[in-house]
C-alpha atoms as a PDB file:
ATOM      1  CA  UNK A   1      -9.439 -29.359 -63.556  1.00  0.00           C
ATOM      2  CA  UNK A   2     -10.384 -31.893 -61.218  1.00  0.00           C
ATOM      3  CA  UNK A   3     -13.509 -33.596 -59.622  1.00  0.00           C
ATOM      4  CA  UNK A   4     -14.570 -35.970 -56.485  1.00  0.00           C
ATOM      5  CA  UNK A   5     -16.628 -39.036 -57.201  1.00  0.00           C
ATOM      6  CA  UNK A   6     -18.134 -41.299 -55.232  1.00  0.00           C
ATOM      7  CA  UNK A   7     -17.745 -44.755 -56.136  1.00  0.00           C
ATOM      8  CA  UNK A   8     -18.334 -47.591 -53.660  1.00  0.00           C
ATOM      9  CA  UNK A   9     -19.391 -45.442 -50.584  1.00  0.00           C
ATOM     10  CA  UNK A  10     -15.667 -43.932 -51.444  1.00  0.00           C
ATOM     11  CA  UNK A  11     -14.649 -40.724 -52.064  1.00  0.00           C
ATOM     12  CA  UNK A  12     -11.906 -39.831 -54.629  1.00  0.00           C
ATOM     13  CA  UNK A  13     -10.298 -36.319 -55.614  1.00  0.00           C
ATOM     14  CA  UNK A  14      -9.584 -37.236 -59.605  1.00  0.00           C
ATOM     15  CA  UNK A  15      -7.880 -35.225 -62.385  1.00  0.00           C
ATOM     16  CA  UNK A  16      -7.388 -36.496 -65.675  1.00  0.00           C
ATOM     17  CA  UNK A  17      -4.427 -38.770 -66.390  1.00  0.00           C
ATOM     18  CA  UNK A  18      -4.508 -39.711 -62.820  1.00  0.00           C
ATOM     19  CA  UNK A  19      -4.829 -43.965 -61.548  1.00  0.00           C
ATOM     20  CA  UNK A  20      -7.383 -44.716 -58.715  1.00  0.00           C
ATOM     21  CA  UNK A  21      -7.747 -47.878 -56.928  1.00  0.00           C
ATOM     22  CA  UNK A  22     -11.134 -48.479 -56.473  1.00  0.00           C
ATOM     23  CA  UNK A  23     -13.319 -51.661 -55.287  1.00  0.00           C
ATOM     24  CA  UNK A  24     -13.631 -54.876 -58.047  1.00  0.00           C
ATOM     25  CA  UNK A  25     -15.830 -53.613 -60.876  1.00  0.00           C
ATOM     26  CA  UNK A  26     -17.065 -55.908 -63.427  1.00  0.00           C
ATOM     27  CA  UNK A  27     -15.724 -54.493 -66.470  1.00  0.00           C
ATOM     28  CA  UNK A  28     -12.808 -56.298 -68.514  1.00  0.00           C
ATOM     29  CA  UNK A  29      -9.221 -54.479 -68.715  1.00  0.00           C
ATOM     30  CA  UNK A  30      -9.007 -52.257 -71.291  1.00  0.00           C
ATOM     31  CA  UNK A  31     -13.086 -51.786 -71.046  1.00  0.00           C
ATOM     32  CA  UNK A  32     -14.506 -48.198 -70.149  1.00  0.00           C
ATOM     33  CA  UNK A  33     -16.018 -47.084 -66.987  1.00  0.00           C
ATOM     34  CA  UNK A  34     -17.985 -43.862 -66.808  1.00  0.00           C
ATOM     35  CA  UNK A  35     -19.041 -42.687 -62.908  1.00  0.00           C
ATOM     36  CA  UNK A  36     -21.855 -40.625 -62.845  1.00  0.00           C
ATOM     37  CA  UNK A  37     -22.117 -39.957 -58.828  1.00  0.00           C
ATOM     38  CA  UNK A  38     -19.644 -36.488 -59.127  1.00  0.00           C
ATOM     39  CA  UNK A  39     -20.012 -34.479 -55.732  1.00  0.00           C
ATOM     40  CA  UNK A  40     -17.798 -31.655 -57.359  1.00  0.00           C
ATOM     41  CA  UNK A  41     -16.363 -29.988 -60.311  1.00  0.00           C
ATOM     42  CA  UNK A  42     -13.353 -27.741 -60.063  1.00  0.00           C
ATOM     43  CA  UNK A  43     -12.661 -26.018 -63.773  1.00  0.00           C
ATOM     44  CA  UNK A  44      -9.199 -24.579 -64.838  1.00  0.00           C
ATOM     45  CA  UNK A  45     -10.089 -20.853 -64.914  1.00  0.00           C
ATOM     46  CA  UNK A  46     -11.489 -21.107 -60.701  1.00  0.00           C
ATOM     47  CA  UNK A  47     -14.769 -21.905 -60.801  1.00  0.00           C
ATOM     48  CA  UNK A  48     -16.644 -24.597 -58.466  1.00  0.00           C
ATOM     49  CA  UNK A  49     -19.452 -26.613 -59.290  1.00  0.00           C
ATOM     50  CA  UNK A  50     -21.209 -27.922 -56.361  1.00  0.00           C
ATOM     51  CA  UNK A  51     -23.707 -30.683 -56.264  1.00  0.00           C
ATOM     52  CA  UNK A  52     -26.060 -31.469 -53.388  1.00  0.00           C
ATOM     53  CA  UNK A  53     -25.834 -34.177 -53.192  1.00  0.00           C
ATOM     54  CA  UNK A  54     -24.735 -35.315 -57.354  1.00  0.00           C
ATOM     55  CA  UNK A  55     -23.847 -32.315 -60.052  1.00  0.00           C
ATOM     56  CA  UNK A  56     -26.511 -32.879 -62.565  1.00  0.00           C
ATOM     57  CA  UNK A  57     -24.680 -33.738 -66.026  1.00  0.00           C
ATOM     58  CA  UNK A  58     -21.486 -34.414 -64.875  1.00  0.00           C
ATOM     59  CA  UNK A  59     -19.654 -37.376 -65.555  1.00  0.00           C
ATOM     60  CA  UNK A  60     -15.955 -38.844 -65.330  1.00  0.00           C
ATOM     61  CA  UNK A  61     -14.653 -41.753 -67.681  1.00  0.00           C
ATOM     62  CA  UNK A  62     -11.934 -43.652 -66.584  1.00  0.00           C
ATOM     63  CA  UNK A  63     -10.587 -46.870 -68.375  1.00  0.00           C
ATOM     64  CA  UNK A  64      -9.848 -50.113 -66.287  1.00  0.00           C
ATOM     65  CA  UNK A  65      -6.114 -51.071 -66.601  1.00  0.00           C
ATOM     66  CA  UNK A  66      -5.776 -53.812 -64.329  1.00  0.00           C
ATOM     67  CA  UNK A  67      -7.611 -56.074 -61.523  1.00  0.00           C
ATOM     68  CA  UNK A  68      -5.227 -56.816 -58.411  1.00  0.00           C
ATOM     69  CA  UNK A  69      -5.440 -57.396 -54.880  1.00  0.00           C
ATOM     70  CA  UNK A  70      -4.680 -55.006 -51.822  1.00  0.00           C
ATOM     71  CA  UNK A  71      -2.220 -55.336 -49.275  1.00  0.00           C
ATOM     72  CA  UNK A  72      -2.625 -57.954 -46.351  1.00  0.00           C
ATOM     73  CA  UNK A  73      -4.241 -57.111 -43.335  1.00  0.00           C
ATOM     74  CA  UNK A  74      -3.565 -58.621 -40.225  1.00  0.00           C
ATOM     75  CA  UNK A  75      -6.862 -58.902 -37.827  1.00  0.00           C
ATOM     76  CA  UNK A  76      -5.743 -60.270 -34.322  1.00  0.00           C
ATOM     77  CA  UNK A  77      -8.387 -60.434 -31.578  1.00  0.00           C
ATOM     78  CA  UNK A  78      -8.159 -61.652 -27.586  1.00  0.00           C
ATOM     79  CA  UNK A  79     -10.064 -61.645 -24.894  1.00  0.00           C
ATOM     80  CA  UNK A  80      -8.154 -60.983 -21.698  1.00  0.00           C
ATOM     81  CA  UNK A  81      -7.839 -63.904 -19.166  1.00  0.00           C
ATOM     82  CA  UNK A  82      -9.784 -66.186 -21.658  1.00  0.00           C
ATOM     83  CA  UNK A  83      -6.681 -67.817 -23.818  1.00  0.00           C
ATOM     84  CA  UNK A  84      -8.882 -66.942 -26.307  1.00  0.00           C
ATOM     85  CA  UNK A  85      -6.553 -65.674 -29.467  1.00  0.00           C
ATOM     86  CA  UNK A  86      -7.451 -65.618 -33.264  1.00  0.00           C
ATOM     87  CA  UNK A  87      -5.696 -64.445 -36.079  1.00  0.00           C
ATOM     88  CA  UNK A  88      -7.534 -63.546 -39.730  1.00  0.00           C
ATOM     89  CA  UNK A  89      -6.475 -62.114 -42.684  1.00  0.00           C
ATOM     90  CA  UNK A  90      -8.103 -60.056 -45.529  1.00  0.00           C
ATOM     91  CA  UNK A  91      -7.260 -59.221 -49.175  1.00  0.00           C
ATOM     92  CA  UNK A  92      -9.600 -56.389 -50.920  1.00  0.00           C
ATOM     93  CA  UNK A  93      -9.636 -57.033 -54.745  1.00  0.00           C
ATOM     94  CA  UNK A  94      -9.400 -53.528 -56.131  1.00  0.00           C
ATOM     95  CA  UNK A  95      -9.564 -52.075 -60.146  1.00  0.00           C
ATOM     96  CA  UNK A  96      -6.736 -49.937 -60.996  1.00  0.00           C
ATOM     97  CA  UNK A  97      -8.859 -47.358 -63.076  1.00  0.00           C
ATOM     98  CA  UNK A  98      -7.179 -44.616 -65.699  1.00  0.00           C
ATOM     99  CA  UNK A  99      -9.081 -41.389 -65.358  1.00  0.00           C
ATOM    100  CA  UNK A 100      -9.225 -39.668 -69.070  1.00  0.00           C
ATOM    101  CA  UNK A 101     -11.890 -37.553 -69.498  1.00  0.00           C
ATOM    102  CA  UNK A 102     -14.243 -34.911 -66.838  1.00  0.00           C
ATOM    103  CA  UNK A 103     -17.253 -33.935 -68.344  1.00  0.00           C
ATOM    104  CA  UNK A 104     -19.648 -30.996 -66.826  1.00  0.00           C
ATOM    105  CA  UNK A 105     -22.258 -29.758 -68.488  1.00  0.00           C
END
């Protein structure tokens, strides 16, 4: 069984026991997160649940196991015969999220 959620403006394929990294949310570690925006529903014996755009009833409930930050990016922009040359850097802070549970009624 597996579902995609949206989460974000992100899109993740999610089966239970699987970790997601998904954008800071505000809940504690160890805390419960249910997402309600599920796109789709696969079951175990074939069948596909569609949604257009949500399905109605269905939900997925993770648990939050840790807050972290993403990798370093490098941003390096120049303008050609300018000198002009500046170098940035981002972090994302990201939720590491435990999915347990895909509900579908």
């Amino acid at each position: 069984m597996f579902a995609i959620i949206q989460t974000s403006g992100h899109q993740h394929k999610v089966q239970p026991g699987q970790t997601i990294d998904v954008d800071r949310l505000g809940t504690d570690a160890g805390g419960e997160v249910t997402f309600d925006q599920v796109l789709l529903v696969s079951k175990d014996d074939g069948s596909v649940v569609a949604g257009s755009p949500t399905v109605d009833g269905a939900q997925v409930v993770g648990v939050v196991d840790a807050h972290h930050r993403g990798p370093k990016i490098r941003v390096f922009r120049r303008k050609r015969r300018k000198g002009m040359r500046r170098t940035t850097g981002h972090r994302t802070d990201l939720t590491r999220v435990r999915i347990t549970n895909i509900t579908e009624i």
